[in-house]
N, C-alpha and C. Protein backbone atom coordinates (compact mmCIF):
# COMPACT_ATOMS: atom_id res chain seq x y z
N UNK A 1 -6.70 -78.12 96.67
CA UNK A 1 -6.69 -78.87 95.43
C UNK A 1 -7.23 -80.26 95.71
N UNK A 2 -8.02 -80.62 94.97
CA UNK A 2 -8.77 -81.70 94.89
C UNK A 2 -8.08 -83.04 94.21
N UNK A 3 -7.25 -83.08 93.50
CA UNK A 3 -6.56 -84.15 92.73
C UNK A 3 -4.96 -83.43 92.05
N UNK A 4 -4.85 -84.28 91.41
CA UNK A 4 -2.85 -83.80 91.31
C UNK A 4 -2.78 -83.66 89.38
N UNK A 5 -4.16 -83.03 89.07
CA UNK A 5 -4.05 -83.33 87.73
C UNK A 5 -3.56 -81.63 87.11
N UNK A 6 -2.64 -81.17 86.03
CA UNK A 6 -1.91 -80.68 85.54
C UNK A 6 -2.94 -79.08 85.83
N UNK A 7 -4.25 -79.67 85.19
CA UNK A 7 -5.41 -78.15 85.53
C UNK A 7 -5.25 -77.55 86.76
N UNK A 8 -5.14 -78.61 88.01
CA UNK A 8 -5.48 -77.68 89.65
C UNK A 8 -4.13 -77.33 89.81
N UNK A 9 -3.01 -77.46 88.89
CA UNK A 9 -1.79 -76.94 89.43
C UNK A 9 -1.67 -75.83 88.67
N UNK A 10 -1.61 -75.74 87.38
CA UNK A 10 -2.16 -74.09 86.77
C UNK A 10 -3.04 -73.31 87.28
N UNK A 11 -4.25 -73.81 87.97
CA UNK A 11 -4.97 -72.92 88.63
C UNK A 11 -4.45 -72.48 90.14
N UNK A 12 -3.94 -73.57 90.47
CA UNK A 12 -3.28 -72.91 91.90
C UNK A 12 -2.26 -71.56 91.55
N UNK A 13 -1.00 -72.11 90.46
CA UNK A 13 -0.26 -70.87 90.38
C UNK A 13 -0.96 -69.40 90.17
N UNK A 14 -1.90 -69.73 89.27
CA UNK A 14 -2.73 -68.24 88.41
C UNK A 14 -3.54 -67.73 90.68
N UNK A 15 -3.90 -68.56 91.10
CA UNK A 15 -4.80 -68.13 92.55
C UNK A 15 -3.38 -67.04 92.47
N UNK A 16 -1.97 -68.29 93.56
CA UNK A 16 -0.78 -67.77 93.57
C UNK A 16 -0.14 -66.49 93.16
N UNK A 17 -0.34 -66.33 91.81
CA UNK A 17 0.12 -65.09 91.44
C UNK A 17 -0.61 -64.01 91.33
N UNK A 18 -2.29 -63.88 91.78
CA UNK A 18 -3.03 -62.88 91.66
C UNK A 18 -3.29 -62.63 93.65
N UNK A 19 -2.89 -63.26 94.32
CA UNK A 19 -3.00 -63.14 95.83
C UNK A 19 -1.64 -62.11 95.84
N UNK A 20 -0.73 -62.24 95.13
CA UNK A 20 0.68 -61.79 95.58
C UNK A 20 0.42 -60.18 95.26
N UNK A 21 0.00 -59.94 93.96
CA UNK A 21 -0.01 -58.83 93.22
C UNK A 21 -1.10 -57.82 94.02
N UNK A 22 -2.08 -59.05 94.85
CA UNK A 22 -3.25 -58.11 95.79
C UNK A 22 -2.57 -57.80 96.45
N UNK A 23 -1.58 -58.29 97.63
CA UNK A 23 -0.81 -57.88 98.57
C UNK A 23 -0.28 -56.77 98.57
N UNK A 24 0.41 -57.05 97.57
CA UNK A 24 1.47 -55.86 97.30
C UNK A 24 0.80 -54.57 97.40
N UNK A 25 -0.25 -54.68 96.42
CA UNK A 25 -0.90 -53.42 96.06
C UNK A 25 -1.35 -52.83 97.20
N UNK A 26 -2.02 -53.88 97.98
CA UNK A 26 -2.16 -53.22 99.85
C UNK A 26 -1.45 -52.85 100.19
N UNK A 27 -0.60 -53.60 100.56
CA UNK A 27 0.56 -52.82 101.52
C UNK A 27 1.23 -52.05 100.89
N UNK A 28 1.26 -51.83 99.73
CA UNK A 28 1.61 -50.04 99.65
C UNK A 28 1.15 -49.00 99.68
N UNK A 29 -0.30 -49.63 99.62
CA UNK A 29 -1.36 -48.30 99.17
C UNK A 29 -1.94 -48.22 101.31
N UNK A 30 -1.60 -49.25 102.06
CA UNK A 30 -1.73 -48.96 103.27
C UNK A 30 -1.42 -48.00 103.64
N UNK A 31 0.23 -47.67 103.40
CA UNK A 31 0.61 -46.43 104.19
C UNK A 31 0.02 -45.13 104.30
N UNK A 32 -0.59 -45.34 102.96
CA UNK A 32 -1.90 -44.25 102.53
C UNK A 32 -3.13 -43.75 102.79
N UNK A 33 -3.24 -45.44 103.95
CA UNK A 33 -4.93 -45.48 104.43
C UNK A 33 -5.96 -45.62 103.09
N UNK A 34 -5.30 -46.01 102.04
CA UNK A 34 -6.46 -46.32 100.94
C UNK A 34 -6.90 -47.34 100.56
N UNK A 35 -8.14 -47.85 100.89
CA UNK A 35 -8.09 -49.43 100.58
C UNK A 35 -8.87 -49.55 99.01
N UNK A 36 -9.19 -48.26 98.43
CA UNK A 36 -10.17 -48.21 97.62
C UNK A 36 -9.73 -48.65 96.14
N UNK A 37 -8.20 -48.48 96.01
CA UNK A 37 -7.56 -48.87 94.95
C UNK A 37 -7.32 -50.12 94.89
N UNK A 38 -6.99 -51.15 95.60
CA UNK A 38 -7.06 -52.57 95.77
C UNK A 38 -8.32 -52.95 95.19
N UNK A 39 -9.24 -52.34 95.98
CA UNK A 39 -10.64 -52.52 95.88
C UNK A 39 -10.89 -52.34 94.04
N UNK A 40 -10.41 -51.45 93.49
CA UNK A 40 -10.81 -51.26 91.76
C UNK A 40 -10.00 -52.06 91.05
N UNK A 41 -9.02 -52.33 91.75
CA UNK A 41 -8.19 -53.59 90.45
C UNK A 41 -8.66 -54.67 90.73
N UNK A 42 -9.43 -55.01 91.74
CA UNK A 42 -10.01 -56.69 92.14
C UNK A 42 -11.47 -56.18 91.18
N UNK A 43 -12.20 -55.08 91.39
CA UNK A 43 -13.39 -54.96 90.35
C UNK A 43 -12.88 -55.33 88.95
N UNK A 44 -11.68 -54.44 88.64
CA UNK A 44 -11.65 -54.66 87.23
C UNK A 44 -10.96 -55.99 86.48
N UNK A 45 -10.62 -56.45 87.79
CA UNK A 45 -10.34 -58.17 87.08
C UNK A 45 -11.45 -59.45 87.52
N UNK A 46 -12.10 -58.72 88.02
CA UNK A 46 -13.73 -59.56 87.77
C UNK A 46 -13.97 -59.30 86.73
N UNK A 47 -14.46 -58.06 86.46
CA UNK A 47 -15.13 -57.68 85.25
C UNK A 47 -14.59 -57.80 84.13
N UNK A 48 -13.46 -58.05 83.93
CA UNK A 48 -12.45 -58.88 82.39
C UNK A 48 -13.02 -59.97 82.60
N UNK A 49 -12.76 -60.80 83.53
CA UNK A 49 -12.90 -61.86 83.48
C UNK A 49 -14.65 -62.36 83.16
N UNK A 50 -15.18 -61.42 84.08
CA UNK A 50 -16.56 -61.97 83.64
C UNK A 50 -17.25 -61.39 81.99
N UNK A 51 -16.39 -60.70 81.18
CA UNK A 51 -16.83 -59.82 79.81
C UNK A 51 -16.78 -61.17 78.97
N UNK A 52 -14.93 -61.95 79.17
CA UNK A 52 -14.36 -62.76 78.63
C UNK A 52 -15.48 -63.97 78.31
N UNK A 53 -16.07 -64.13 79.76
CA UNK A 53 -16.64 -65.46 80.09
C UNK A 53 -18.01 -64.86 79.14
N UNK A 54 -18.35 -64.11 78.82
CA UNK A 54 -19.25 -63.41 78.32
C UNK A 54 -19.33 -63.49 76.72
N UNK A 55 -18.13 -62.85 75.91
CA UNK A 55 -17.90 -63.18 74.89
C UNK A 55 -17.89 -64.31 74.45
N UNK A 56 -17.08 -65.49 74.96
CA UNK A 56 -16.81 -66.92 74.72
C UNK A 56 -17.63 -67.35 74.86
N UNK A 57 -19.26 -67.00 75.19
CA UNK A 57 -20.32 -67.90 75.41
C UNK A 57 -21.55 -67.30 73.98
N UNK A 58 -20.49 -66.62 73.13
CA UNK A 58 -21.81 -65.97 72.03
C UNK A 58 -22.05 -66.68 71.49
């Protein structure tokens, strides 16, 4: 974080709470040897995110 202003601390939590939810999803889907499902929920929350950023720019 670059400065102590109210934005980089909402954005830290939102990093925060989408690192946790990756974790998890690994290490359960480890025991499985599958990394491929981690792998499609990180695609499909790019791709919201980049539709979003998409729409909001019509």
């Amino acid at each position: 974080m670059h400065s102590l202003s109210l934005s980089e601390w909402i954005s830290a939590v939102s990093y925060l709470g989408g690192g946790l939810v990756f974790s998890i999803i690994y290490v359960k889907e480890k025991e499985k040897e599958n990394i491929y499902y981690p792998l499609l929920v990180h695609i499909l929350g790019n791709s919201l995110s980049f539709m979003i950023l998409v729409i909001s720019n019509m």
